[in-house]
Protein backbone atom coordinates (compact mmCIF):
# COMPACT_ATOMS: atom_id res chain seq x y z
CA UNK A 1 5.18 -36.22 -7.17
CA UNK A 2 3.18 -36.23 -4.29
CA UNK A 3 3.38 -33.56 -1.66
CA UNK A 4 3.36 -34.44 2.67
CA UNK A 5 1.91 -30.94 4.20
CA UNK A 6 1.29 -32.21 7.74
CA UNK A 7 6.03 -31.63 8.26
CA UNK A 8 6.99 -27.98 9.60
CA UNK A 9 10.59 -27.04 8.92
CA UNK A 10 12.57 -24.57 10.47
CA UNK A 11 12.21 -22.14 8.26
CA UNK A 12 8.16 -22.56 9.25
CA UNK A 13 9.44 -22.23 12.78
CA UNK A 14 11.10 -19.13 12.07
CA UNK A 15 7.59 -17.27 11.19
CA UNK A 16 5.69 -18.44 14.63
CA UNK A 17 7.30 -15.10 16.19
CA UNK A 18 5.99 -12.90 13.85
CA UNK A 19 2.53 -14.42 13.72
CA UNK A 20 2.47 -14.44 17.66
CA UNK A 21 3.02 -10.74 17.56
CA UNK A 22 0.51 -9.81 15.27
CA UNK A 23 -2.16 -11.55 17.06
CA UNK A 24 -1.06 -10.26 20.37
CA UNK A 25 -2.12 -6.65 18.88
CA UNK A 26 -5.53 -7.92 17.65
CA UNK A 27 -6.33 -9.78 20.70
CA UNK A 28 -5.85 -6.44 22.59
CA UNK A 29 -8.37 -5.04 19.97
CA UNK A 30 -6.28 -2.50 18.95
CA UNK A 31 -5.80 -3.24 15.09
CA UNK A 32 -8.27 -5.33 12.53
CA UNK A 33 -6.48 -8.12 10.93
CA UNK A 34 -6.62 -8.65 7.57
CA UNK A 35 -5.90 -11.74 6.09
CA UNK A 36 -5.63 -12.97 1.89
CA UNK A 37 -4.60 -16.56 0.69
CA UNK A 38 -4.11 -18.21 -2.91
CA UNK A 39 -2.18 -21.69 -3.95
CA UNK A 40 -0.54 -21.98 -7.83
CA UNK A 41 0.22 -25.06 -9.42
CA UNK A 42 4.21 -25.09 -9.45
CA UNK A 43 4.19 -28.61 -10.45
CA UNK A 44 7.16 -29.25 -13.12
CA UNK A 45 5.71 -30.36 -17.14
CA UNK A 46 8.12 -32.58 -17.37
CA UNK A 47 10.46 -35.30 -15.89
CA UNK A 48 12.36 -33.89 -12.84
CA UNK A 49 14.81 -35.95 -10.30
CA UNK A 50 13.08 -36.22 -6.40
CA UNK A 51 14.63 -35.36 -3.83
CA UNK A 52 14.88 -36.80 -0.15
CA UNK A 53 16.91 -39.53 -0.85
CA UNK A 54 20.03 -41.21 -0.62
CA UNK A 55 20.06 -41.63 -4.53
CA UNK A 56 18.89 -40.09 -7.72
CA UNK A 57 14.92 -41.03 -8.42
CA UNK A 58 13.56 -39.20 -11.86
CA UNK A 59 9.53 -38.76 -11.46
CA UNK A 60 7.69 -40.78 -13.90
CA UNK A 61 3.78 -39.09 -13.52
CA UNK A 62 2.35 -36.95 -11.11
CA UNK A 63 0.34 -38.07 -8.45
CA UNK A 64 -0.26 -35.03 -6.39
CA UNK A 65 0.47 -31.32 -7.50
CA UNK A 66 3.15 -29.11 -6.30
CA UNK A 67 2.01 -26.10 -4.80
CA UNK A 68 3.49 -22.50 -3.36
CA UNK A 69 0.34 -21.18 -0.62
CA UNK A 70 1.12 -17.77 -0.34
CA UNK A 71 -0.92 -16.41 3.19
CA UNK A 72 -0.93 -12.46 3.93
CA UNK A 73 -1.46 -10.79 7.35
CA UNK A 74 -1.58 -7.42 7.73
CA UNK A 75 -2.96 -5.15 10.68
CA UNK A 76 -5.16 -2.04 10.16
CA UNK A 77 -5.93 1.01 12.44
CA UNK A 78 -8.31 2.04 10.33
CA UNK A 79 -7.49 2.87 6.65
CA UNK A 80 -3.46 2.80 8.02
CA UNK A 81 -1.52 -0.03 7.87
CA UNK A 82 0.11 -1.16 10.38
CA UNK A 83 2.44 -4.39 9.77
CA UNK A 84 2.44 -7.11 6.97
CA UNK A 85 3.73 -10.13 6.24
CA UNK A 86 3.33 -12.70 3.89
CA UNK A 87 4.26 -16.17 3.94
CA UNK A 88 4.70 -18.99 1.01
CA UNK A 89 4.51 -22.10 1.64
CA UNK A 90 6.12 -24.68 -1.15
CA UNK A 91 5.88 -28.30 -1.93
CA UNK A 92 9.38 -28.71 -1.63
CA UNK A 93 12.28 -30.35 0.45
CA UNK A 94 13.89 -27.23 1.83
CA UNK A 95 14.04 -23.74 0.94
CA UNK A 96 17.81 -22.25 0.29
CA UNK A 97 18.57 -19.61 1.20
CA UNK A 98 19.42 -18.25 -2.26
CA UNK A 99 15.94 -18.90 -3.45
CA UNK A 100 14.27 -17.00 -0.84
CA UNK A 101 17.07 -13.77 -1.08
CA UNK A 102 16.25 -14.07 -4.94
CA UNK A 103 12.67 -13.89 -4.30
CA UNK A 104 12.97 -10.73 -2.12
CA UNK A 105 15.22 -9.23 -4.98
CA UNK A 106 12.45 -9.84 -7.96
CA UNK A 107 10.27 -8.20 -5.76
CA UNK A 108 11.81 -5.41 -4.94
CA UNK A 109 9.92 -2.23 -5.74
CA UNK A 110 7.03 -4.53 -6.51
CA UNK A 111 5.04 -4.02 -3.50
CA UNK A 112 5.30 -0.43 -2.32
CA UNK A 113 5.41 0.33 1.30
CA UNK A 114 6.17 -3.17 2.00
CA UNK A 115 9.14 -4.45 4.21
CA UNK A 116 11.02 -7.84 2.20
CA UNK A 117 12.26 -9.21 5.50
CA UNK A 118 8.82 -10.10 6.11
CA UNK A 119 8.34 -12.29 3.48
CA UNK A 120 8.95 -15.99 4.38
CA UNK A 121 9.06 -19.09 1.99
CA UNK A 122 9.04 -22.35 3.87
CA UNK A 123 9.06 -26.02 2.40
CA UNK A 124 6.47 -28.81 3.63
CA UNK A 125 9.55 -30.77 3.61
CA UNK A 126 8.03 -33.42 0.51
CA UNK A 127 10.70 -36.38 -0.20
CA UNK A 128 8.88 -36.47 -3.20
CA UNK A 129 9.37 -32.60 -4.87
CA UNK A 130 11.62 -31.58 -7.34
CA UNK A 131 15.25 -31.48 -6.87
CA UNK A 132 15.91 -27.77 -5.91
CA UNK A 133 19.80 -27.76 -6.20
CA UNK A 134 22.38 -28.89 -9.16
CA UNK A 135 25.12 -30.50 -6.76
CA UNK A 136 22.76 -32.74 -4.87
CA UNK A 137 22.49 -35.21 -7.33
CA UNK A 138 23.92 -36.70 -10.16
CA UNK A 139 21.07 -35.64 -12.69
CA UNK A 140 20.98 -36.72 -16.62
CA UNK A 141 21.44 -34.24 -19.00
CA UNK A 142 18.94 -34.86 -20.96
CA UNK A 143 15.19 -35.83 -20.93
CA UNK A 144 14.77 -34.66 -16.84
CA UNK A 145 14.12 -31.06 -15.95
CA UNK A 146 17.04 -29.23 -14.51
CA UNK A 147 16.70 -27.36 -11.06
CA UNK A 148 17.73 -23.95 -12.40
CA UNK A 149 14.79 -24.35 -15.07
């Protein structure tokens, strides 16, 4: 699997608002921003079909990891908080929807104080990442990681 991190999706689109916002306050000098990064392996152990294609391709090794970036903003006035967000970026085709409302729902009373509509998971848009959804493909049953694992 390799990964292609120079694509933006839509869903990255979606976040540019938020971001310009947040550094409209700091370029006022109103609020300090604070900002925290880190990048996990989510690379799959084992065989797993590819997706961005018109048919099914199993991975055979791993050239590149698969990653999820997480990046968090938030703004200060002082010791208060002010706003937050924090965005994910994957090694992936796309991002369903139903992944990212399932994310927000595991997290929920996780973070204290913190708003879940302002977390946003966005895909690098790899044609060479797992296979995120059971009807896109005809998979094998056996021997190739299944997306819901």
């Amino acid at each position: 699997m390799s990964s292609a991190k120079n694509h933006w999706d839509l869903g990255t689109l979606r976040v540019v608002p938020c971001l310009l916002l947040l550094s409209c306050a700091i370029a006022r000098g109103e609020d300090k921003l604070w900002v925290g990064w880190a990048s996990i392996s989510i690379t799959p152990n084992r065989p797993v079909a590819l997706a961005g294609q018109m048919y099914t391709r199993i991975s055979t090794y791993v050239h590149d990891p698969v990653t999820a970036t997480g990046l968090t903003l938030e703004t200060r006035d002082g010791s208060r908080v002010k706003d937050q967000a924090i965005l994910v970026s994957c090694d992936l085709i796309a991002i369903d929807a139903g992944l990212q409302d399932g994310v927000r729902a595991r997290l929920a009373g996780k973070l204290p104080g913190f708003d879940l509509k302002k977390l946003f998971l966005h895909a690098t848009h790899t044609h060479t990442g797992p296979v995120m959804l059971a009807d896109w493909y005809k998979l094998p049953k056996q021997g190739v990681m299944q997306p819901l694992e």
